[in-house]
C-alpha atoms as a PDB file:
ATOM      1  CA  UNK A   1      16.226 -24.109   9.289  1.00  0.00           C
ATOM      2  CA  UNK A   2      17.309 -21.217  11.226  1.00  0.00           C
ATOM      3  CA  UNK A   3      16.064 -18.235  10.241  1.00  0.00           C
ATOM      4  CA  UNK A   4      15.624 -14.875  11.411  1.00  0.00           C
ATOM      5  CA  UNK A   5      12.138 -13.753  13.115  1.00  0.00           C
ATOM      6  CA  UNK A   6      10.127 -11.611  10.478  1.00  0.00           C
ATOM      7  CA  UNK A   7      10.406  -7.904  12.165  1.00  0.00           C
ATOM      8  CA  UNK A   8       6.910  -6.604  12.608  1.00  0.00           C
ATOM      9  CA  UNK A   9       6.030  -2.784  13.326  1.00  0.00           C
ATOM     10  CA  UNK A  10       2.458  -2.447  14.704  1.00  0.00           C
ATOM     11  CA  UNK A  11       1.172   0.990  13.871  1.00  0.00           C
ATOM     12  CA  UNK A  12      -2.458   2.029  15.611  1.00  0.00           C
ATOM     13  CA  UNK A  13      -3.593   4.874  17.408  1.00  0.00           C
ATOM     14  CA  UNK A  14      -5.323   3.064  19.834  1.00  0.00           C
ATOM     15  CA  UNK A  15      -2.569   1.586  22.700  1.00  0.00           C
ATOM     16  CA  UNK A  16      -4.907  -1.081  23.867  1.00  0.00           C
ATOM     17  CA  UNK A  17      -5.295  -2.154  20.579  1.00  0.00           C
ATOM     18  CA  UNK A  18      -1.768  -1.933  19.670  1.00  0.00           C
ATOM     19  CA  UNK A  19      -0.737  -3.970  22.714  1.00  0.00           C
ATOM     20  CA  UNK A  20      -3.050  -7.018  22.692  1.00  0.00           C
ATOM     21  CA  UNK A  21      -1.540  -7.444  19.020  1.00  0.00           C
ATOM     22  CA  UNK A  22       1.949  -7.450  20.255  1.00  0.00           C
ATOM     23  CA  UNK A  23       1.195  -9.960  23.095  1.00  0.00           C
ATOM     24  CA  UNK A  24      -0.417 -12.054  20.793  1.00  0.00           C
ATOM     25  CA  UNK A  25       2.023 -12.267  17.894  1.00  0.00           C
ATOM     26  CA  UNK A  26       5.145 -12.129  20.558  1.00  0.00           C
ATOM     27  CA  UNK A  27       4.351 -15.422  21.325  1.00  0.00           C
ATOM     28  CA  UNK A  28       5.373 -16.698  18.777  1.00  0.00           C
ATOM     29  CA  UNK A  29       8.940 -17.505  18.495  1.00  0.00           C
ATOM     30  CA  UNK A  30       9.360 -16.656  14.431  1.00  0.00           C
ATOM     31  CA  UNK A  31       7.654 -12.931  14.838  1.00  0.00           C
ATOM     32  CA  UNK A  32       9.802 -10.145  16.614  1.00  0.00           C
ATOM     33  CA  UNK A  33       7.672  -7.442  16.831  1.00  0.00           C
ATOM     34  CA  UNK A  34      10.070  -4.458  17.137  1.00  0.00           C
ATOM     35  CA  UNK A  35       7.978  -1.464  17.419  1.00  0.00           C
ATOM     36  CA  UNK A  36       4.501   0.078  18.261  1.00  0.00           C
ATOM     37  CA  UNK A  37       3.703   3.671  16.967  1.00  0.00           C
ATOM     38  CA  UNK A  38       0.545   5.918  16.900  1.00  0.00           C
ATOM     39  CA  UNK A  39       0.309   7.562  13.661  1.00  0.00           C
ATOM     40  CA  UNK A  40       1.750   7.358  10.418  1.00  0.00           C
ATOM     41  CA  UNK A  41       3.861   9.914  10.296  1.00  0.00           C
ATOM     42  CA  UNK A  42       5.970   8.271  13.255  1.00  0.00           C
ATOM     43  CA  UNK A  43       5.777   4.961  10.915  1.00  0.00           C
ATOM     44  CA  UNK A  44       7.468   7.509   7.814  1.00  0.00           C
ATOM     45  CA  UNK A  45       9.516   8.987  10.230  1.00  0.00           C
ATOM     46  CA  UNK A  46      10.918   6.265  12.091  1.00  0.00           C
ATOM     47  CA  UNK A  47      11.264   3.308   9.067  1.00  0.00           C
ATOM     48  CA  UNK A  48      14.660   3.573   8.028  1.00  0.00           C
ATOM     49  CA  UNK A  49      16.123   2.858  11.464  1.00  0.00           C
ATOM     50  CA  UNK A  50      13.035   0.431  12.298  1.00  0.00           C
ATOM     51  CA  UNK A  51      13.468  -1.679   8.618  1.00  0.00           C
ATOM     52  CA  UNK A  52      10.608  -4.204   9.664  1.00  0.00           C
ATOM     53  CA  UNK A  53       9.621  -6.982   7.285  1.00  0.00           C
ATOM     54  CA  UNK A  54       5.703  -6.423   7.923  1.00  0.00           C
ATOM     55  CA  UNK A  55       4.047  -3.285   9.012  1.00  0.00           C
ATOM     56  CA  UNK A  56       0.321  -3.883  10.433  1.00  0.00           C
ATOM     57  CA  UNK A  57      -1.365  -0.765   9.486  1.00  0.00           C
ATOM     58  CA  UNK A  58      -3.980   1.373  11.335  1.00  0.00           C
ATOM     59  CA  UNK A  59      -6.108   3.123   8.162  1.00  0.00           C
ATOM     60  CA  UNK A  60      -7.637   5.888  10.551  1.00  0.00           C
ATOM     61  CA  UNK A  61      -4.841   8.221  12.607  1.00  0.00           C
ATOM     62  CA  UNK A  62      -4.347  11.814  13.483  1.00  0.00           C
ATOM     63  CA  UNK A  63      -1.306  13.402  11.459  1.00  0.00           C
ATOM     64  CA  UNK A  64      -0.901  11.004   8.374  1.00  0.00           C
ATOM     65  CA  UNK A  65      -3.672   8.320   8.209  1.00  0.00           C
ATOM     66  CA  UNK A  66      -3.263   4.363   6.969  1.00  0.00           C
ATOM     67  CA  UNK A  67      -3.246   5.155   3.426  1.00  0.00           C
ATOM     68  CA  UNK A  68      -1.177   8.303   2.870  1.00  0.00           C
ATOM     69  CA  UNK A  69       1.621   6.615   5.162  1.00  0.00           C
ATOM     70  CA  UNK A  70       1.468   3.664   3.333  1.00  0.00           C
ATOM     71  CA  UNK A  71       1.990   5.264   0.152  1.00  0.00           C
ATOM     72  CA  UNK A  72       5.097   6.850   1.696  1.00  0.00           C
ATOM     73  CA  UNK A  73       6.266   3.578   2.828  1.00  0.00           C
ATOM     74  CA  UNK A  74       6.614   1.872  -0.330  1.00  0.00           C
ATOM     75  CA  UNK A  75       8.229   4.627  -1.877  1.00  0.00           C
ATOM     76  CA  UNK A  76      10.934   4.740   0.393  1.00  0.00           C
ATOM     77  CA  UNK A  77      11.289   0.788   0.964  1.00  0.00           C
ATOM     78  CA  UNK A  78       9.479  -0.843  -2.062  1.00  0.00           C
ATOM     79  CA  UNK A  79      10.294  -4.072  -0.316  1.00  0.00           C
ATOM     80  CA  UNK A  80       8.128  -3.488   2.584  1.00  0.00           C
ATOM     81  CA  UNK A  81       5.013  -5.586   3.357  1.00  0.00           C
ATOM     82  CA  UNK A  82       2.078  -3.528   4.557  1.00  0.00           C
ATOM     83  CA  UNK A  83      -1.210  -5.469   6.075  1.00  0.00           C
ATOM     84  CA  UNK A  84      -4.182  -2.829   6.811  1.00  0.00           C
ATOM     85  CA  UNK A  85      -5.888  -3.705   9.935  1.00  0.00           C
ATOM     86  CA  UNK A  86      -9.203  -1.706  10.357  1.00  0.00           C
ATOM     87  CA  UNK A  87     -12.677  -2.001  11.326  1.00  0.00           C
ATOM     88  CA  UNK A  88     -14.177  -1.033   7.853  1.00  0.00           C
ATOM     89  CA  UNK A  89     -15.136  -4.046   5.463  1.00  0.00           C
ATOM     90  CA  UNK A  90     -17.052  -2.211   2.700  1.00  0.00           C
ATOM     91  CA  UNK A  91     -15.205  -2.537  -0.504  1.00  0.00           C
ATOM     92  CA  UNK A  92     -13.880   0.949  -1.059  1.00  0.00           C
ATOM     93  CA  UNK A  93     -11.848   0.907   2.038  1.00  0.00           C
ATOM     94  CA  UNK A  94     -10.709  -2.129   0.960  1.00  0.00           C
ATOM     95  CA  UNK A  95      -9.606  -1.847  -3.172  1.00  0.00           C
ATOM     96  CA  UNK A  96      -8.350   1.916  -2.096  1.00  0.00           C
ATOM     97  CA  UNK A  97      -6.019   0.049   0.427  1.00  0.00           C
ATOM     98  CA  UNK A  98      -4.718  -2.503  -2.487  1.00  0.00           C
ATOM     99  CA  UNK A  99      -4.426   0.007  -4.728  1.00  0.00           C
ATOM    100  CA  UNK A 100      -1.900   2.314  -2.316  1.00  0.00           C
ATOM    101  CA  UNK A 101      -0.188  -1.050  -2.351  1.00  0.00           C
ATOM    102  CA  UNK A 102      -1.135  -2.987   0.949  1.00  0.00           C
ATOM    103  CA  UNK A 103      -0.656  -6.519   0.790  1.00  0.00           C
ATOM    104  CA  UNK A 104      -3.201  -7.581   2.565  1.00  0.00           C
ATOM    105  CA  UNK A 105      -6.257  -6.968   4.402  1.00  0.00           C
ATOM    106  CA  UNK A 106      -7.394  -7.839   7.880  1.00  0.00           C
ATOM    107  CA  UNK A 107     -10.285  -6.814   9.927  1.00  0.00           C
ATOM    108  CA  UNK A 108      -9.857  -6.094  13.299  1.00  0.00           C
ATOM    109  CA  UNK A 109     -11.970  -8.391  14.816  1.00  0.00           C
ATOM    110  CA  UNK A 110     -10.798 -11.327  13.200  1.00  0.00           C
ATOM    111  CA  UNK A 111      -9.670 -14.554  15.339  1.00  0.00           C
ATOM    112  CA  UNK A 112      -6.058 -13.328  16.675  1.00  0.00           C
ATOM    113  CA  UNK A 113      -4.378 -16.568  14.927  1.00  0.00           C
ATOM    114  CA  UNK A 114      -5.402 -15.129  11.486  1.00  0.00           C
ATOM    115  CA  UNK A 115      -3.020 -12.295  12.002  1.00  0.00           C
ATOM    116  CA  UNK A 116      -0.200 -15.001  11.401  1.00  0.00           C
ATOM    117  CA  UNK A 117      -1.480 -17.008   8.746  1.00  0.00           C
ATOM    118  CA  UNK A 118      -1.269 -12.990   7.221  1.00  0.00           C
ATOM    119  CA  UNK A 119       2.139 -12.415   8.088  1.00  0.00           C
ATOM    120  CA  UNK A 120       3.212 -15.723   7.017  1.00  0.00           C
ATOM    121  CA  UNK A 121       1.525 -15.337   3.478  1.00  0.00           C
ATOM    122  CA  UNK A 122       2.568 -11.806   2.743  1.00  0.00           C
ATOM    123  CA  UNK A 123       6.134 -13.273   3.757  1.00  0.00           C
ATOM    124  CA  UNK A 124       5.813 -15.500   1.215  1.00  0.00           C
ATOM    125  CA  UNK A 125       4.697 -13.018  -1.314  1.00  0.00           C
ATOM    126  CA  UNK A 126       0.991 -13.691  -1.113  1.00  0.00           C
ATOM    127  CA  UNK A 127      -1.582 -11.417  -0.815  1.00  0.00           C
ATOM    128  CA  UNK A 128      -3.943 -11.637   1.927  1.00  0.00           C
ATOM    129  CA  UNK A 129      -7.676 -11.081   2.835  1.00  0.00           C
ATOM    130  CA  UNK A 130      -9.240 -11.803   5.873  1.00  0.00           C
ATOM    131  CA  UNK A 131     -12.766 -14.053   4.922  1.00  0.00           C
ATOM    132  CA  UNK A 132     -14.709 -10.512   5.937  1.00  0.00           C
ATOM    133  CA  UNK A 133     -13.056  -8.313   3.272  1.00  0.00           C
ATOM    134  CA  UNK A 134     -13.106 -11.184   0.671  1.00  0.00           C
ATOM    135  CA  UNK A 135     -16.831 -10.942   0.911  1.00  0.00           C
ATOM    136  CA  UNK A 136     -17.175  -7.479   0.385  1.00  0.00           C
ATOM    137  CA  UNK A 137     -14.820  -7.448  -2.515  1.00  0.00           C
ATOM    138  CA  UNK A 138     -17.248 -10.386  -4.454  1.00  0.00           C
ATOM    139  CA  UNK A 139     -19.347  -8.487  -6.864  1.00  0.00           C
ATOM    140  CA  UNK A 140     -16.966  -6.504  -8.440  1.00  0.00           C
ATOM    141  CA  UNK A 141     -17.628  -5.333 -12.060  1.00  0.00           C
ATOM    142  CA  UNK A 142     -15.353  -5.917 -15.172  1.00  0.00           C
ATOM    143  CA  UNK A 143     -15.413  -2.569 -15.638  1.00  0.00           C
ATOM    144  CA  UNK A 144     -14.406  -1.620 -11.972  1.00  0.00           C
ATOM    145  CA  UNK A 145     -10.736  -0.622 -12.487  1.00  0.00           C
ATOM    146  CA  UNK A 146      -8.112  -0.273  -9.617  1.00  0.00           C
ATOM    147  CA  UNK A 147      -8.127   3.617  -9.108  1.00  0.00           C
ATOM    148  CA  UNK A 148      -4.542   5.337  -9.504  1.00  0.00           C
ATOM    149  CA  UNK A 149      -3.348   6.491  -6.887  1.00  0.00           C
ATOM    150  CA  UNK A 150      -2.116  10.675  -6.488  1.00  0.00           C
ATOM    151  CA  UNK A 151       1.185   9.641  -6.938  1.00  0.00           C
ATOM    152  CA  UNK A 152       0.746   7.464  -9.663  1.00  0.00           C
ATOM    153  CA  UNK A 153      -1.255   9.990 -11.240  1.00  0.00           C
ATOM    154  CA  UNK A 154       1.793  12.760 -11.106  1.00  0.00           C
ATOM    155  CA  UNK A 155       4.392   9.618 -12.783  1.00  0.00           C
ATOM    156  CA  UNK A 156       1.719   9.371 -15.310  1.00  0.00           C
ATOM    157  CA  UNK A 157       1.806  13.089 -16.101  1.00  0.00           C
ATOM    158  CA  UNK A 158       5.348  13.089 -16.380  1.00  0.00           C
ATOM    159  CA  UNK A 159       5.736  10.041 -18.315  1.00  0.00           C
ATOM    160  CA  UNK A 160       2.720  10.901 -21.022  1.00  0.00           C
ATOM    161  CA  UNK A 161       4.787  14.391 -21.099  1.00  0.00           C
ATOM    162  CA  UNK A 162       7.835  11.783 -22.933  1.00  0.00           C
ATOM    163  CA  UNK A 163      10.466  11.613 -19.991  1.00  0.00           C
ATOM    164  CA  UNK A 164      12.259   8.881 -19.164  1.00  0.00           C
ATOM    165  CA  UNK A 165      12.123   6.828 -16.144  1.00  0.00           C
ATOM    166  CA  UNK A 166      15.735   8.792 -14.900  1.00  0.00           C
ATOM    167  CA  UNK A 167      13.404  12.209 -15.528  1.00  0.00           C
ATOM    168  CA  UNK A 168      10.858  11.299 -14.108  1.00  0.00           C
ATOM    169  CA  UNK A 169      13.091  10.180 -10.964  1.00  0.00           C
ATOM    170  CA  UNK A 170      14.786  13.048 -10.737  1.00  0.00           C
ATOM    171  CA  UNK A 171      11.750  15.602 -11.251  1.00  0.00           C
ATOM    172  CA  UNK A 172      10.354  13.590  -7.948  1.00  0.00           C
ATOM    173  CA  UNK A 173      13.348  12.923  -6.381  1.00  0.00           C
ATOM    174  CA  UNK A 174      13.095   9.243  -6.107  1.00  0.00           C
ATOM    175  CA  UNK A 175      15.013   6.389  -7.607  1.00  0.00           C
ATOM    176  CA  UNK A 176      14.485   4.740 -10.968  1.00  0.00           C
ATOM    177  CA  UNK A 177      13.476   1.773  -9.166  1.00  0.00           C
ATOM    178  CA  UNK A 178      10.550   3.432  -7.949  1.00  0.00           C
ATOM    179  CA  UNK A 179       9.207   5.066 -11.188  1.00  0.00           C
ATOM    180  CA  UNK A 180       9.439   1.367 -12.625  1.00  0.00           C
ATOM    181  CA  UNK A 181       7.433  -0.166  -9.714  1.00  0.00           C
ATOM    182  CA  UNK A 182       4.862   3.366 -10.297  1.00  0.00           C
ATOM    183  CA  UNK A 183       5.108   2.638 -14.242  1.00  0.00           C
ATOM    184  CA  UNK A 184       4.318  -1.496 -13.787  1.00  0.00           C
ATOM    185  CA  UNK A 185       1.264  -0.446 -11.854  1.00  0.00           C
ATOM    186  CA  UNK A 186      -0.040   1.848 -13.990  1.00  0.00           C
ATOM    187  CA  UNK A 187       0.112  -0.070 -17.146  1.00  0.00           C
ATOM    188  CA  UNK A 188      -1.418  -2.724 -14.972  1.00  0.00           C
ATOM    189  CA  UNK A 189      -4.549  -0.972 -13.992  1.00  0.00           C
ATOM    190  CA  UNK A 190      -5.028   0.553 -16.840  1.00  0.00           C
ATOM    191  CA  UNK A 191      -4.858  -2.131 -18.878  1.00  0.00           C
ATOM    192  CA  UNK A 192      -2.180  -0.488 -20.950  1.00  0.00           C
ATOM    193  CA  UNK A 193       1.046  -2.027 -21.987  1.00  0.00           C
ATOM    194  CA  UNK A 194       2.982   0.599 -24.341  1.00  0.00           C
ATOM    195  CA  UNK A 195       4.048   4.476 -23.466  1.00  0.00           C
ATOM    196  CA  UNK A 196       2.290   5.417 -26.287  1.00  0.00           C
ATOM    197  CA  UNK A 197      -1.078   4.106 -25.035  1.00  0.00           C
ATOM    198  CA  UNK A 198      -0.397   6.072 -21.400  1.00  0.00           C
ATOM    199  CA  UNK A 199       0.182   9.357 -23.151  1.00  0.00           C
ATOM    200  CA  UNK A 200      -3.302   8.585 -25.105  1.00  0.00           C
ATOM    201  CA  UNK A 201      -5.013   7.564 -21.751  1.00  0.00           C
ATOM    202  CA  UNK A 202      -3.293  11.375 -20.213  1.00  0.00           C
ATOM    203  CA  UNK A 203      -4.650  13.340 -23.040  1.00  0.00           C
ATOM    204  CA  UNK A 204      -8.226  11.213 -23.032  1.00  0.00           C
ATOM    205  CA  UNK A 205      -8.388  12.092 -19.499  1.00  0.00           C
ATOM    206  CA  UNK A 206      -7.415  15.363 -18.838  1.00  0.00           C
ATOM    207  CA  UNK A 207      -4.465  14.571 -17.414  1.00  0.00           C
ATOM    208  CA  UNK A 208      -2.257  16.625 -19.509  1.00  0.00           C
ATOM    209  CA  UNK A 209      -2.804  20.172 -18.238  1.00  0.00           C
ATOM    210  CA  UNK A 210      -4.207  22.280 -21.298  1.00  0.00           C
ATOM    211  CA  UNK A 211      -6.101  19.507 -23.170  1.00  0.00           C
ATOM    212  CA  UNK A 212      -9.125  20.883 -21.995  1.00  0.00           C
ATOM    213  CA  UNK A 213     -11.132  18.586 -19.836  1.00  0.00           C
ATOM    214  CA  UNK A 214     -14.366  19.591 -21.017  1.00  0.00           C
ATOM    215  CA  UNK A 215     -17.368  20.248 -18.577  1.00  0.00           C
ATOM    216  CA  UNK A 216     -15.813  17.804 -15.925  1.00  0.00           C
END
């Protein structure tokens, strides 16, 4: 079966860091890893011409941190797979990062062959968490829900206000492909499967401007 390498982009603000990745993962002969940048608003700036399969994400950087630049990511390339690779295990860090969309989740000290097995499940669609961020994710709550993110909070607003997915793309200035990927995750954390249940969920919670969100 010859297929191509899966184009990685390693994006840290730490070189050494950023290099002892590369070396390790160029070593193998399916991973081309095809650029190494220092903040994420290089990552933004640079992904069109870059296209990588996998970006390994830094979650603390000057300019545009982990999250924000993830957030960006997908919206431009949907199809993009983003692994966070951080220091931080505690479970915010972590359910904030899944929430902005990240695949996967790897601490940085993990063994350096783990990085692989991640790239190789994200590849396959998987999602992926390191044994460190698995444990700190445990004792979740039912009622815990996934947190919307801000710009699946303004698609909300404009979708509980009765546009249509074209609208709503064109108010933004993003493609209809995007507000359905927005609108899929939405109903999904929210537990919420009709229109007509978002634009209750807006109004419940303030999110209609001039419902009054009492005392909050």
């Amino acid at each position: 079966m010859n297929s191509e390498p899966v184009r990685v982009v390693i994006v840290d603000d730490h070189p050494m860091v950023a290099e002892g990745i590369q070396s390790i993962l160029e070593s193998y002969d399916d991973i081309n890893v095809i650029g190494t940048l220092s903040n994420g608003r290089e990552a933004v700036d640079q992904m069109k011409q870059l296209a990588p399969d996998v970006v390994l994400m830094d979650l603390n950087m000057p300019e545009i941190g982990g999250l924000t630049a993830t957030e960006m990511l997908l919206e431009a390339k949907p199809d993009t797979r983003i692994l966070i690779l951080s220091m931080h295990d505690s479970p915010e860090y972590i359910s904030t990062a899944l929430s902005h969309g990240a695949m996967g989740y790897i601490l940085k000290d993990v063994p350096t062959d783990e990085i692989k097995t991640a790239i190789d499940v994200v590849m396959q669609g998987g999602r992926y968490l390191c044994t460190g961020a698995q444990g700190s994710l445990e004792p979740q709550d039912d009622t815990d829900r996934e947190p919307l993110t801000s710009r699946e909070q303004t698609v909300l607003l404009q979708l509980a206000q009765g546009k249509s997915n074209k609208e709503v793309a064109n108010a933004l200035d993003i493609s209809v492909r995007t507000v359905e990927t927005h609108r899929k995750n939405i109903k999904r954390k929210l537990g919420i499967s009709s229109t007509a249940g978002l634009t209750r969920y807006a109004m419940e919670h303030g999110v209609l401007q001039g419902t009054g969100v009492g005392g909050l």
